[in-house]
C-alpha atoms as a PDB file:
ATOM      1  CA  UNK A   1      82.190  77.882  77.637  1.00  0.00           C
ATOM      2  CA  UNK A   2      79.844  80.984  78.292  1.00  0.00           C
ATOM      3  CA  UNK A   3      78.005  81.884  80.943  1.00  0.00           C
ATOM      4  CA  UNK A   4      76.020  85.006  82.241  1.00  0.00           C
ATOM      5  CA  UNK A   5      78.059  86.695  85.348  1.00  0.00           C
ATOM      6  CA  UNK A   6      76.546  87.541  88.448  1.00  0.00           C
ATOM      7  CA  UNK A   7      78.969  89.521  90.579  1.00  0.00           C
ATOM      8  CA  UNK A   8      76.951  90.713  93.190  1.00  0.00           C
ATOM      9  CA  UNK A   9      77.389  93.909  95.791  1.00  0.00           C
ATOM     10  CA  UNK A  10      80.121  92.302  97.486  1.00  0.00           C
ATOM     11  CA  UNK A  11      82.510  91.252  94.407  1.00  0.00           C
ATOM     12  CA  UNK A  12      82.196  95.248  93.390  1.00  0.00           C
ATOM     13  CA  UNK A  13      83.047  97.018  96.667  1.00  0.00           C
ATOM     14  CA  UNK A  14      84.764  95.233  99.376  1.00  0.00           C
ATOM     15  CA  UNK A  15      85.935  92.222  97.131  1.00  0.00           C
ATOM     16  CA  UNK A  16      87.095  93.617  94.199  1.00  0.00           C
ATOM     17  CA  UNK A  17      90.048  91.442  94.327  1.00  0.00           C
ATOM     18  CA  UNK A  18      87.657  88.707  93.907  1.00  0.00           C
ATOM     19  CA  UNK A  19      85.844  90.169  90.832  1.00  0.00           C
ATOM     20  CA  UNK A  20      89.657  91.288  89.430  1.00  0.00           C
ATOM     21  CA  UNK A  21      90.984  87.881  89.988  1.00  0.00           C
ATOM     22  CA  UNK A  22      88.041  85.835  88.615  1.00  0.00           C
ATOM     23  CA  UNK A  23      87.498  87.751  85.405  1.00  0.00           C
ATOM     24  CA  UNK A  24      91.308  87.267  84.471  1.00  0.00           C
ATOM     25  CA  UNK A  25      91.299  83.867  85.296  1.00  0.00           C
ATOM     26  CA  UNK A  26      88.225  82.347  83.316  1.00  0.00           C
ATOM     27  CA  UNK A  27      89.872  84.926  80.469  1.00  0.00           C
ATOM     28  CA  UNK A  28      92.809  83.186  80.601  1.00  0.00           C
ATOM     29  CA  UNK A  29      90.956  80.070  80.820  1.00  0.00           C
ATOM     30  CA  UNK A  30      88.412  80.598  78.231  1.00  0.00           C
ATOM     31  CA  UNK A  31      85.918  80.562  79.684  1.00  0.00           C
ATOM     32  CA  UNK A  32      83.677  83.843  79.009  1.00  0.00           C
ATOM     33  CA  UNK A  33      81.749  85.953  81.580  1.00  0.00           C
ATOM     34  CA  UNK A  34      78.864  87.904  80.683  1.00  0.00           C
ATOM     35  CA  UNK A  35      77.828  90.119  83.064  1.00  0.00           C
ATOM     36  CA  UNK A  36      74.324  90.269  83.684  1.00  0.00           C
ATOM     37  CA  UNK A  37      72.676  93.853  82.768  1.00  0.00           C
ATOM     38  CA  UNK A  38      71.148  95.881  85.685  1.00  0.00           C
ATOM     39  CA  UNK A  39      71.044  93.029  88.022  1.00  0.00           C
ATOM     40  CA  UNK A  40      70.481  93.245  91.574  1.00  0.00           C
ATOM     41  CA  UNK A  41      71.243  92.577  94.907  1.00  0.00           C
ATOM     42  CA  UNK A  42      70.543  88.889  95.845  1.00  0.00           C
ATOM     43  CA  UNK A  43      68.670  90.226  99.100  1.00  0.00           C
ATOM     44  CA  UNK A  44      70.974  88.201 101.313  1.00  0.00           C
ATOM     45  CA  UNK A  45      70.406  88.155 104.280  1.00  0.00           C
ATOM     46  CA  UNK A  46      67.375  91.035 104.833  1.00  0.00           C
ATOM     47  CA  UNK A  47      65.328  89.563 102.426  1.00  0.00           C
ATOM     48  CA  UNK A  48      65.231  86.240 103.038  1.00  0.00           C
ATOM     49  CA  UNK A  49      64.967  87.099 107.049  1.00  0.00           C
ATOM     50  CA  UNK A  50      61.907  88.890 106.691  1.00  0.00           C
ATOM     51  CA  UNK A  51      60.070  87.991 103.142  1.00  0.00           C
ATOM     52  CA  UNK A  52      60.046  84.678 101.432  1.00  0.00           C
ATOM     53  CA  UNK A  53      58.632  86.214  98.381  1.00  0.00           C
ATOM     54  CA  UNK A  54      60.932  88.918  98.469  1.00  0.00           C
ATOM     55  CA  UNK A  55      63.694  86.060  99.050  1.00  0.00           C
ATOM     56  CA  UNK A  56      62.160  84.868  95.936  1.00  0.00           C
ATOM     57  CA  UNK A  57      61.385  87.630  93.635  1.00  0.00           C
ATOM     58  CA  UNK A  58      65.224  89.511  94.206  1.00  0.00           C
ATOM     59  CA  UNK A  59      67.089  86.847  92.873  1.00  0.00           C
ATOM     60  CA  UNK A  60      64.589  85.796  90.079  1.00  0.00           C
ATOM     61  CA  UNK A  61      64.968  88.901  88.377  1.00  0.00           C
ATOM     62  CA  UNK A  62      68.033  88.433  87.776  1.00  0.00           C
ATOM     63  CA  UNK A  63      67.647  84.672  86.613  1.00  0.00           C
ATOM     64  CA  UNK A  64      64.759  86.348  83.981  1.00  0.00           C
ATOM     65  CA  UNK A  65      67.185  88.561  82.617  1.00  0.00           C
ATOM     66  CA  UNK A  66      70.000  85.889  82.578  1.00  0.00           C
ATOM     67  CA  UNK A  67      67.490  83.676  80.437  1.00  0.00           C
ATOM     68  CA  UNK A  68      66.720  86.137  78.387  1.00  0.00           C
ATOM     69  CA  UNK A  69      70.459  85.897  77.418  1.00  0.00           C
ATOM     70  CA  UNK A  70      70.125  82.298  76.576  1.00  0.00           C
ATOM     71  CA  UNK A  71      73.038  82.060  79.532  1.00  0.00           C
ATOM     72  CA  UNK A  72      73.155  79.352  82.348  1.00  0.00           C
ATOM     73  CA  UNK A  73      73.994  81.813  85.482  1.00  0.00           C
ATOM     74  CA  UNK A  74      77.637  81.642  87.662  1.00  0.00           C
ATOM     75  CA  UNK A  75      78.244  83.130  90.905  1.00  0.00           C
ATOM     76  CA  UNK A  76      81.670  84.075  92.856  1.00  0.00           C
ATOM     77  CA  UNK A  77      79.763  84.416  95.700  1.00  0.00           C
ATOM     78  CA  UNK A  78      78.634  81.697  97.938  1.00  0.00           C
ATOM     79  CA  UNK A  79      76.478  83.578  99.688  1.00  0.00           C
ATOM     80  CA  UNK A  80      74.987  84.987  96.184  1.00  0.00           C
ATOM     81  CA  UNK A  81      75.098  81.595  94.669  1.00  0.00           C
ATOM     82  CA  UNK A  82      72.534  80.056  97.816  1.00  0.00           C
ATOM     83  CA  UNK A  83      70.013  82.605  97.074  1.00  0.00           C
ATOM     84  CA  UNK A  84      70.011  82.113  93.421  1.00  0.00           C
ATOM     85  CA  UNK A  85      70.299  78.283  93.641  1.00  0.00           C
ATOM     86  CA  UNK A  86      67.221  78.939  96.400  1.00  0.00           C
ATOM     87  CA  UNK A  87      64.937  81.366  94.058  1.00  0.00           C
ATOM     88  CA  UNK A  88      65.647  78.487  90.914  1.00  0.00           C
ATOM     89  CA  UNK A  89      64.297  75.827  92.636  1.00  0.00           C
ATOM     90  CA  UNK A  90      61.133  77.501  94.478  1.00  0.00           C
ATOM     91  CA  UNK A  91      60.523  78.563  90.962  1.00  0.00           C
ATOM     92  CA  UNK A  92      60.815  75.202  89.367  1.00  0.00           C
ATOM     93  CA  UNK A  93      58.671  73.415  92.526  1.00  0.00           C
ATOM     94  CA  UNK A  94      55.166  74.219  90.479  1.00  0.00           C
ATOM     95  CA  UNK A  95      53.185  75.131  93.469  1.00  0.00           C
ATOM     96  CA  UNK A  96      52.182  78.405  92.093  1.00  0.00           C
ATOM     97  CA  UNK A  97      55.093  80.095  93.229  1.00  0.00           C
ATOM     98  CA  UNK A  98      56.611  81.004  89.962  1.00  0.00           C
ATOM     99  CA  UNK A  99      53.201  82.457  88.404  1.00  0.00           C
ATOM    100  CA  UNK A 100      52.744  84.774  91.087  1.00  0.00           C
ATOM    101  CA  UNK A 101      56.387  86.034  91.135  1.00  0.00           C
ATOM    102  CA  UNK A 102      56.541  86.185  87.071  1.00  0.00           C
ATOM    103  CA  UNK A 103      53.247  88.162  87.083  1.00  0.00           C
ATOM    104  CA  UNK A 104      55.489  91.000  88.823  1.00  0.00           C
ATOM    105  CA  UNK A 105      58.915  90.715  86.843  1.00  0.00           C
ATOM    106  CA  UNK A 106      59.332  92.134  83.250  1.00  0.00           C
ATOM    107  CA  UNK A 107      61.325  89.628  82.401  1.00  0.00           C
ATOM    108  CA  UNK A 108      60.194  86.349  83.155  1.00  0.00           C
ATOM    109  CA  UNK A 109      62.398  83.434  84.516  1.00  0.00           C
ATOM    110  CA  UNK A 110      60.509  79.745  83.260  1.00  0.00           C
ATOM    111  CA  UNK A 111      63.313  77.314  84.265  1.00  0.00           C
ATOM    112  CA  UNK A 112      65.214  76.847  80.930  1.00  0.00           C
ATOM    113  CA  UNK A 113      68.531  78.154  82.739  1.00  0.00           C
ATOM    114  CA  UNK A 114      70.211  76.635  85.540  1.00  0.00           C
ATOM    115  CA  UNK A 115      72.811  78.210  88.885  1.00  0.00           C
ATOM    116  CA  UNK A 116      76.115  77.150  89.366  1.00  0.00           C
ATOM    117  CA  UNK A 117      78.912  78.663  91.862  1.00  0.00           C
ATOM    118  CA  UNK A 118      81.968  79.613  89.862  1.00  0.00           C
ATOM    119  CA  UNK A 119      83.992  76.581  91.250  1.00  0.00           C
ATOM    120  CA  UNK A 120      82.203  74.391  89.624  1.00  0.00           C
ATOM    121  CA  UNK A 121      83.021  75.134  85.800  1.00  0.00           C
ATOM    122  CA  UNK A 122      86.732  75.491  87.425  1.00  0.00           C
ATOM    123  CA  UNK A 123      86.671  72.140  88.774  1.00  0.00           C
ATOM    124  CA  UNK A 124      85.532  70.602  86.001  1.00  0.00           C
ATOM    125  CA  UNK A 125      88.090  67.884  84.854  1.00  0.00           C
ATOM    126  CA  UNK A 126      88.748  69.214  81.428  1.00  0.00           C
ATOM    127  CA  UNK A 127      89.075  72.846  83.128  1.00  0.00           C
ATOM    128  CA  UNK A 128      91.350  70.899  85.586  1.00  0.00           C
ATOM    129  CA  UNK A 129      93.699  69.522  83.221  1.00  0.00           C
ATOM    130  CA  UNK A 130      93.801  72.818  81.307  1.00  0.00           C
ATOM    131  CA  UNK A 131      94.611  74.738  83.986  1.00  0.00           C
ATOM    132  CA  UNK A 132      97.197  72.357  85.030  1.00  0.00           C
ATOM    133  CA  UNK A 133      99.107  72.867  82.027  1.00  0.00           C
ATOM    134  CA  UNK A 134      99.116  76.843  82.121  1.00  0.00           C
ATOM    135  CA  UNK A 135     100.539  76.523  85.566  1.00  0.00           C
ATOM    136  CA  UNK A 136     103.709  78.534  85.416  1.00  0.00           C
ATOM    137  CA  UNK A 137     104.496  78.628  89.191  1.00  0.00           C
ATOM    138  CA  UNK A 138     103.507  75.900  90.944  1.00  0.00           C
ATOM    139  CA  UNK A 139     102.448  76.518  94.485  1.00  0.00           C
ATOM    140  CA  UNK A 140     104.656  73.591  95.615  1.00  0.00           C
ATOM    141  CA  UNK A 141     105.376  74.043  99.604  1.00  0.00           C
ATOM    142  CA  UNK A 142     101.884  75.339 100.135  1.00  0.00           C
ATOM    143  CA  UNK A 143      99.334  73.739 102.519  1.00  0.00           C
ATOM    144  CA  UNK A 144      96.145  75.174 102.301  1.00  0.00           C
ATOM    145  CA  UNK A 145      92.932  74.608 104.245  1.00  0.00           C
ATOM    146  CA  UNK A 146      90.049  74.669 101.598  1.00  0.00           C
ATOM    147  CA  UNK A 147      87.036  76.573 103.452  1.00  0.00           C
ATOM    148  CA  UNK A 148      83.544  75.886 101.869  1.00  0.00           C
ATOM    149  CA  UNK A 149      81.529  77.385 104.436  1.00  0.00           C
ATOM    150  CA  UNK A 150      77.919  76.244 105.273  1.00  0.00           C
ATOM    151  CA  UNK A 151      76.340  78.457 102.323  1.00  0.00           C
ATOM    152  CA  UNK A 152      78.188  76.817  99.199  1.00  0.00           C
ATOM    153  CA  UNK A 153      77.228  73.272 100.039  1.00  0.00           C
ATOM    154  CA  UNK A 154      74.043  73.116 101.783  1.00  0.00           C
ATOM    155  CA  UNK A 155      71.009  72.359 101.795  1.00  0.00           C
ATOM    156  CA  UNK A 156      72.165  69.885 100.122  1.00  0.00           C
ATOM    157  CA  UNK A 157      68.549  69.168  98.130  1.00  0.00           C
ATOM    158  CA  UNK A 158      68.624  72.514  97.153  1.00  0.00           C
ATOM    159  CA  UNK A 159      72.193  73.687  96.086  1.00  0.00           C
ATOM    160  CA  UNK A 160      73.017  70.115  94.381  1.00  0.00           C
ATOM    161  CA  UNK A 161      76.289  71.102  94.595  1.00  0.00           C
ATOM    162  CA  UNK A 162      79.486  69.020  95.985  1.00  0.00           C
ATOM    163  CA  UNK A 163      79.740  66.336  99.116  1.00  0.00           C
ATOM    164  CA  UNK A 164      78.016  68.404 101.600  1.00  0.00           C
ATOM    165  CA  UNK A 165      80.201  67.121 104.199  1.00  0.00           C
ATOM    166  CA  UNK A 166      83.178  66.799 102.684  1.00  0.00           C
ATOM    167  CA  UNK A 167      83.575  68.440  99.700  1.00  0.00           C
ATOM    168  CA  UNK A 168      86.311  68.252  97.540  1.00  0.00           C
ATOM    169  CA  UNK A 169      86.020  71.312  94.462  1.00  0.00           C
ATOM    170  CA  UNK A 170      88.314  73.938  95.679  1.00  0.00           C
ATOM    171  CA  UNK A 171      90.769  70.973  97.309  1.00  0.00           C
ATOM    172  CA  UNK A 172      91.176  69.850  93.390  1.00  0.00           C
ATOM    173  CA  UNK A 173      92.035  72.923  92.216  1.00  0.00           C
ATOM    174  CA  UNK A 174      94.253  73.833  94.673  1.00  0.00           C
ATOM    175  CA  UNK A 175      96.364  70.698  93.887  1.00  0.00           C
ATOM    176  CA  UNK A 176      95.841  71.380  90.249  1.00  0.00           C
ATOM    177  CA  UNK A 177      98.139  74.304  91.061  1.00  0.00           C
ATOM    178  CA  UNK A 178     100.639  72.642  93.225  1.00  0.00           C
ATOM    179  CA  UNK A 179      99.344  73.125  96.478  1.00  0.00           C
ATOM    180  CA  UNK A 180      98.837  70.442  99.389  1.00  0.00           C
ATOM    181  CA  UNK A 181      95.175  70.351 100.825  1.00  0.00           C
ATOM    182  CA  UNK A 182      95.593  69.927 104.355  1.00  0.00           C
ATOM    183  CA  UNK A 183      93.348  66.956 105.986  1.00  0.00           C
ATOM    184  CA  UNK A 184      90.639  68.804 108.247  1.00  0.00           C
ATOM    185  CA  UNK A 185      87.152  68.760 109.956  1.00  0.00           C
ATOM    186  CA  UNK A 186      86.146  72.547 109.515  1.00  0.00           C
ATOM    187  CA  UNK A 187      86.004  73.019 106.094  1.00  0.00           C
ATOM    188  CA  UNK A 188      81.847  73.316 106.082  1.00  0.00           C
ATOM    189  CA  UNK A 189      81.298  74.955 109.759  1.00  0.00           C
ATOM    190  CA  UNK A 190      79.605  78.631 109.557  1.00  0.00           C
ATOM    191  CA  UNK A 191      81.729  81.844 110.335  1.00  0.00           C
ATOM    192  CA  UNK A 192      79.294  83.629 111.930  1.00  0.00           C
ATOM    193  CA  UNK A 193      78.754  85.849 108.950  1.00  0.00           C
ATOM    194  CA  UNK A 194      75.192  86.742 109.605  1.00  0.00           C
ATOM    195  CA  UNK A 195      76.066  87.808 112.999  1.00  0.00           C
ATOM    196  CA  UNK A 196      78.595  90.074 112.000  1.00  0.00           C
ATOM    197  CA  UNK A 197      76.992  93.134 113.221  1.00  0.00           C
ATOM    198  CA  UNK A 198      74.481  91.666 115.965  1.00  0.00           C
ATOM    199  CA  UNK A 199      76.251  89.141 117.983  1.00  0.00           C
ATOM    200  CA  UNK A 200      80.055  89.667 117.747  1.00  0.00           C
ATOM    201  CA  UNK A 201      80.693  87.528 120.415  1.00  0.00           C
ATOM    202  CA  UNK A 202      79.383  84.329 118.515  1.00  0.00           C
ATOM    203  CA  UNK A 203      81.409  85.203 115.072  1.00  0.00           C
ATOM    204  CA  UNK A 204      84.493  85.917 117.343  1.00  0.00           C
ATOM    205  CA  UNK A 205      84.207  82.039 118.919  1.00  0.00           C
ATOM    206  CA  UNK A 206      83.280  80.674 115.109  1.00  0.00           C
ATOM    207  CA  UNK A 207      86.498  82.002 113.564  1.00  0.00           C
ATOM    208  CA  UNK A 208      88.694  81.572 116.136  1.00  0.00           C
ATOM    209  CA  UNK A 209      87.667  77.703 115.354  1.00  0.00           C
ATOM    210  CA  UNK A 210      87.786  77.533 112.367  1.00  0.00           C
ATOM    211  CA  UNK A 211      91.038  79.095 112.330  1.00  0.00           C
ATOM    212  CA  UNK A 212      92.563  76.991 115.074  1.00  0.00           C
ATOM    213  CA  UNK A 213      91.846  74.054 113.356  1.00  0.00           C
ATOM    214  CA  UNK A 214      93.319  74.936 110.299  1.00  0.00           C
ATOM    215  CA  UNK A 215      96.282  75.626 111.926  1.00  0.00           C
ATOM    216  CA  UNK A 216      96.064  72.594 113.782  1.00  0.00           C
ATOM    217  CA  UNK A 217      96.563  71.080 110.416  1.00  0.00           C
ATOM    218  CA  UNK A 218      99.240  72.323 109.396  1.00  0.00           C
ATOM    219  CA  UNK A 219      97.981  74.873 106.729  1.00  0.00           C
ATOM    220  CA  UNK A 220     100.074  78.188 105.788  1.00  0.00           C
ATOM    221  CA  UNK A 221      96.926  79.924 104.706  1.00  0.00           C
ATOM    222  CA  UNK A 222      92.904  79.535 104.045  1.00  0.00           C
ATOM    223  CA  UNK A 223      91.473  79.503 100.867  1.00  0.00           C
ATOM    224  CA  UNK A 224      87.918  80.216 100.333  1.00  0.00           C
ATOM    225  CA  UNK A 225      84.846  81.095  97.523  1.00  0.00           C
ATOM    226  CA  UNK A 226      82.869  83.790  99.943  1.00  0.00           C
ATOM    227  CA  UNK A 227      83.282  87.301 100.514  1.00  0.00           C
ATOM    228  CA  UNK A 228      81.393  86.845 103.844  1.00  0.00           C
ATOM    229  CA  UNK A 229      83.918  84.156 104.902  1.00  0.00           C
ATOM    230  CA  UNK A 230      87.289  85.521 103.664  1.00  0.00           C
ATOM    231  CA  UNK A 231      86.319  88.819 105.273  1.00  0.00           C
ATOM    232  CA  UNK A 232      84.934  87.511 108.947  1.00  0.00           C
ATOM    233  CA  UNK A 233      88.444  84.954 108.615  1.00  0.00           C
ATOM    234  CA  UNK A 234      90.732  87.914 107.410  1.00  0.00           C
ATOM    235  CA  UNK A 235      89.413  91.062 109.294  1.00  0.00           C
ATOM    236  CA  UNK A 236      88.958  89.820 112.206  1.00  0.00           C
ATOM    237  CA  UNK A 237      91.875  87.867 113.012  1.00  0.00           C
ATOM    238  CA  UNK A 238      93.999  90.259 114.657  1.00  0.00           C
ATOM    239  CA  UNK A 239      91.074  91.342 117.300  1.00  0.00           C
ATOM    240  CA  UNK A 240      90.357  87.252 117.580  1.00  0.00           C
ATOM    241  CA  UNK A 241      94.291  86.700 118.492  1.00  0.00           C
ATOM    242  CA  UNK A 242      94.476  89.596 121.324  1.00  0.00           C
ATOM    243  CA  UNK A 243      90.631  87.814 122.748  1.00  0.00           C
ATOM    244  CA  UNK A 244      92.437  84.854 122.763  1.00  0.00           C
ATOM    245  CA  UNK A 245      95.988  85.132 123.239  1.00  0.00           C
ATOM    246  CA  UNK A 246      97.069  83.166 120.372  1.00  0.00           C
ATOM    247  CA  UNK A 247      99.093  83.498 116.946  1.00  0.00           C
ATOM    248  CA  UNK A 248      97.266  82.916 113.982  1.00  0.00           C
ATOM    249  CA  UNK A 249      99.056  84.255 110.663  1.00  0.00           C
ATOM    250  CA  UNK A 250      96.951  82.730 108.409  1.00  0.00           C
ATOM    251  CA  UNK A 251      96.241  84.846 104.970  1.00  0.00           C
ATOM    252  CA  UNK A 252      92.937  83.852 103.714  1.00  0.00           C
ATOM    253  CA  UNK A 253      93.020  83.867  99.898  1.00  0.00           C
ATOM    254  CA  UNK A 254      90.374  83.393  97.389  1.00  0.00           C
ATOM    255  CA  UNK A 255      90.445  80.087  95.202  1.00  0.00           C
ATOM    256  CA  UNK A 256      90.884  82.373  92.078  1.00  0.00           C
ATOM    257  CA  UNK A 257      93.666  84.605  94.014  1.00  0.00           C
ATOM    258  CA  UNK A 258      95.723  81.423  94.148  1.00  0.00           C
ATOM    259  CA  UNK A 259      94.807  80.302  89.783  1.00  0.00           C
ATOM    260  CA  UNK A 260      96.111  83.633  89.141  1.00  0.00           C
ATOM    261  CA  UNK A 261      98.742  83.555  91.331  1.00  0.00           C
ATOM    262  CA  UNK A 262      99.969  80.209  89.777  1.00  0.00           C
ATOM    263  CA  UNK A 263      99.088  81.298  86.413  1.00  0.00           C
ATOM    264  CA  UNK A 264     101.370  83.879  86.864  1.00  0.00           C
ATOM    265  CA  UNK A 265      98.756  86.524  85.220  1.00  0.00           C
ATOM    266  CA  UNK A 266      99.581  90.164  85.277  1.00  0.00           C
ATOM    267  CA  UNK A 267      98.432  92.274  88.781  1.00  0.00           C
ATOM    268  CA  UNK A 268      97.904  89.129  90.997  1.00  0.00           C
ATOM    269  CA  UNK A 269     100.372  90.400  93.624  1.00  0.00           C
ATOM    270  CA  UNK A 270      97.977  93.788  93.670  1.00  0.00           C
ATOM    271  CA  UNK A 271      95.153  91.695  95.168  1.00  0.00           C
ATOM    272  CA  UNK A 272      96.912  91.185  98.211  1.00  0.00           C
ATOM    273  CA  UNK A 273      97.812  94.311  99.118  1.00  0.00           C
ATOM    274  CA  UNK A 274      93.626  94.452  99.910  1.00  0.00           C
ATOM    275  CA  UNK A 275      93.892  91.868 102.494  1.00  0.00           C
ATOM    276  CA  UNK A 276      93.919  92.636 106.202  1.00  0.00           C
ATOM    277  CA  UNK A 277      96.768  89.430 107.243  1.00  0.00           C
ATOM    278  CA  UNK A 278     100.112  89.706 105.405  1.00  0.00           C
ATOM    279  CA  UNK A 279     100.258  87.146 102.742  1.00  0.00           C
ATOM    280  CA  UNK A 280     104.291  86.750 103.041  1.00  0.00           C
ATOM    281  CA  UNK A 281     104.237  84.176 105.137  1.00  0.00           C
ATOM    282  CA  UNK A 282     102.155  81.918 103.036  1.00  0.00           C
ATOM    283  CA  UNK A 283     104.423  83.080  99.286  1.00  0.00           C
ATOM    284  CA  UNK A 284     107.710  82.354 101.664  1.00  0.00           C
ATOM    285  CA  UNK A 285     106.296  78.622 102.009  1.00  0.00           C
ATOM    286  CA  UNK A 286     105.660  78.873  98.147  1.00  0.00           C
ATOM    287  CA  UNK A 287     109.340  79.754  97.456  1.00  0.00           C
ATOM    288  CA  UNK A 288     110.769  77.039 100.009  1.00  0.00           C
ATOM    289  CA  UNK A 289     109.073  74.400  98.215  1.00  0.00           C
ATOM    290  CA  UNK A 290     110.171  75.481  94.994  1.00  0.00           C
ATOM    291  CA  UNK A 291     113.788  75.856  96.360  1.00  0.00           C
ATOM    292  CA  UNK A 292     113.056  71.959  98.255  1.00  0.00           C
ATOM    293  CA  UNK A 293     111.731  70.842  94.898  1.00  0.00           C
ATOM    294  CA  UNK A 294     114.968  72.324  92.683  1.00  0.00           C
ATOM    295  CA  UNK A 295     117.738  70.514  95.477  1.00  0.00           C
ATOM    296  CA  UNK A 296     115.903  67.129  94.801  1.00  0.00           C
ATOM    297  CA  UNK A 297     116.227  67.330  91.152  1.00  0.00           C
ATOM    298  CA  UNK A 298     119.592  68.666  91.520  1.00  0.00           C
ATOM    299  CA  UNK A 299     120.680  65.774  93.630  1.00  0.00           C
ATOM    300  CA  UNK A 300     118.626  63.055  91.553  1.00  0.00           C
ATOM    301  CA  UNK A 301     120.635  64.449  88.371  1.00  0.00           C
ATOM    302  CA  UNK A 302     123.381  63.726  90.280  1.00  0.00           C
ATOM    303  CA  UNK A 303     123.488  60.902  90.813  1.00  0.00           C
ATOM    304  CA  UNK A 304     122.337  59.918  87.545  1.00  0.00           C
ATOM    305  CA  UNK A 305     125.807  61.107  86.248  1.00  0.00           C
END
């Protein structure tokens, strides 16, 4: 399984860990990244704010290029992924769009490639069963809420991708590794993200939601596929528990944070240390499962004897 890379600005600057983590996983999988030569930036969220064609024309590059390569394109990034998925299917729509955006790009993109975010080769079943035999610590004891976000799944039409209400992708892998999905009703609501910087006020009500109501449920920690979310849900937690008087403690991890971490691949406890919420409490519900787990099978051995 080979397909061309798109990392985008966010997976090499502020998440790194994300780039780090995904290229050792799908190595250890099998699955092989190519990174995509002299992309660029996706233009979310300027370009798409103020210039459908640019909207268009920045993310169709790239898919030129990535046909070029003979490669269908994945993307970490949700955020990334929605543009592409977008700039695809305006291109494929045949009302003219794609001639006058190709007469401007050296290398042409005619449709023969498809978009996909990376969870979706990940949750494929036959990745699925693979990677739950190359599990080498189970994440037993862990409940995590699975956080889609409202760029990953929708529009629906468009992005093709998942239930759009209740999708289940990153829940499948996460029990592929031994963790418990919590049951929840947030796992598609927008962070805020494109408010970040111009009405703080708004993202500081959407997270605190979010977050509430995954600890509502009962989850030790969020896990997410966006740079956008896992930042607004991570860096801004302690400033959204002194607004609102509450506790939180909830470590938001990528999906491929947690593979590696079950995987047991070399430098997966270096991620963390680029988070801004300690991740100890959600490995000390790891270890008390395991420990929970090993007293069961001790006492079921015994009394088999």
């Amino acid at each position: 399984m080979k397909f061309a890379y798109y990392p985008g600005c966010s997976l090499h600057s502020t998440a790194k860990e994300y780039d780090d983590s995904t290229q050792a996983v799908c190595r250890a999988l099998g699955i092989e990244l190519e990174e995509i030569p002299d992309w660029n930036c996706c233009g979310a969220s300027s370009a798409h704010a103020t210039s459908h064609e640019l909207a268009v024309a920045l993310p169709a590059r790239n898919l030129g290029i990535a046909e070029q390569m003979g490669l269908d394109v994945v993307v970490p990034c949700a955020a990334c992924f929605n543009r592409m998925k977008s700039a695809e299917v305006a291109m494929k729509n045949g009302n003219g769009v794609a001639e006058a955006i190709n007469a401007e790009l050296e290398a042409k993109y005619t449709g023969r490639i498809t978009v996909e975010p990376l969870v979706e080769p990940l949750a494929r079943p036959e990745v699925i069963e693979k990677l739950s035999a190359m599990v080498r610590k189970p994440l037993c004891g862990l409940k995590v809420a699975c956080y889609y976000g409202c760029l990953l799944v929708r529009p629906p039409k468009i992005m093709g991708f998942d239930d759009p209400e209740d999708p289940q992708s990153i829940d499948n892998i996460a029990r592929a590794l031994g963790a418990e999905p919590v049951e929840w009703y947030y796992k598609t609501e927008c962070c805020g993200a494109g408010f970040s910087l111009t009405r703080v006020d708004m993202v500081h009500k959407m997270t605190h939601d979010i977050l509430l109501r995954a600890k509502k449920a009962g989850a030790h920690a969020v896990v997410c596929a966006c740079p956008l979310c896992q930042a607004n849900l991570d860096m801004r937690q302690a400033e959204i528990e002194k607004i609102y008087g509450t506790t939180f403690d909830l470590p938001v991890f990528y999906i491929t944070e947690l593979v590696a971490l079950a995987m047991d691949l070399p430098g997966t406890r270096g991620y963390f240390g680029k988070h801004m919420v300690d991740v100890a409490s959600a490995l000390e519900a790891i270890g008390a499962g395991e420990a929970a787990g090993a007293k069961e099978e001790a006492s079921a051995a015994a009394g088999k004897s």
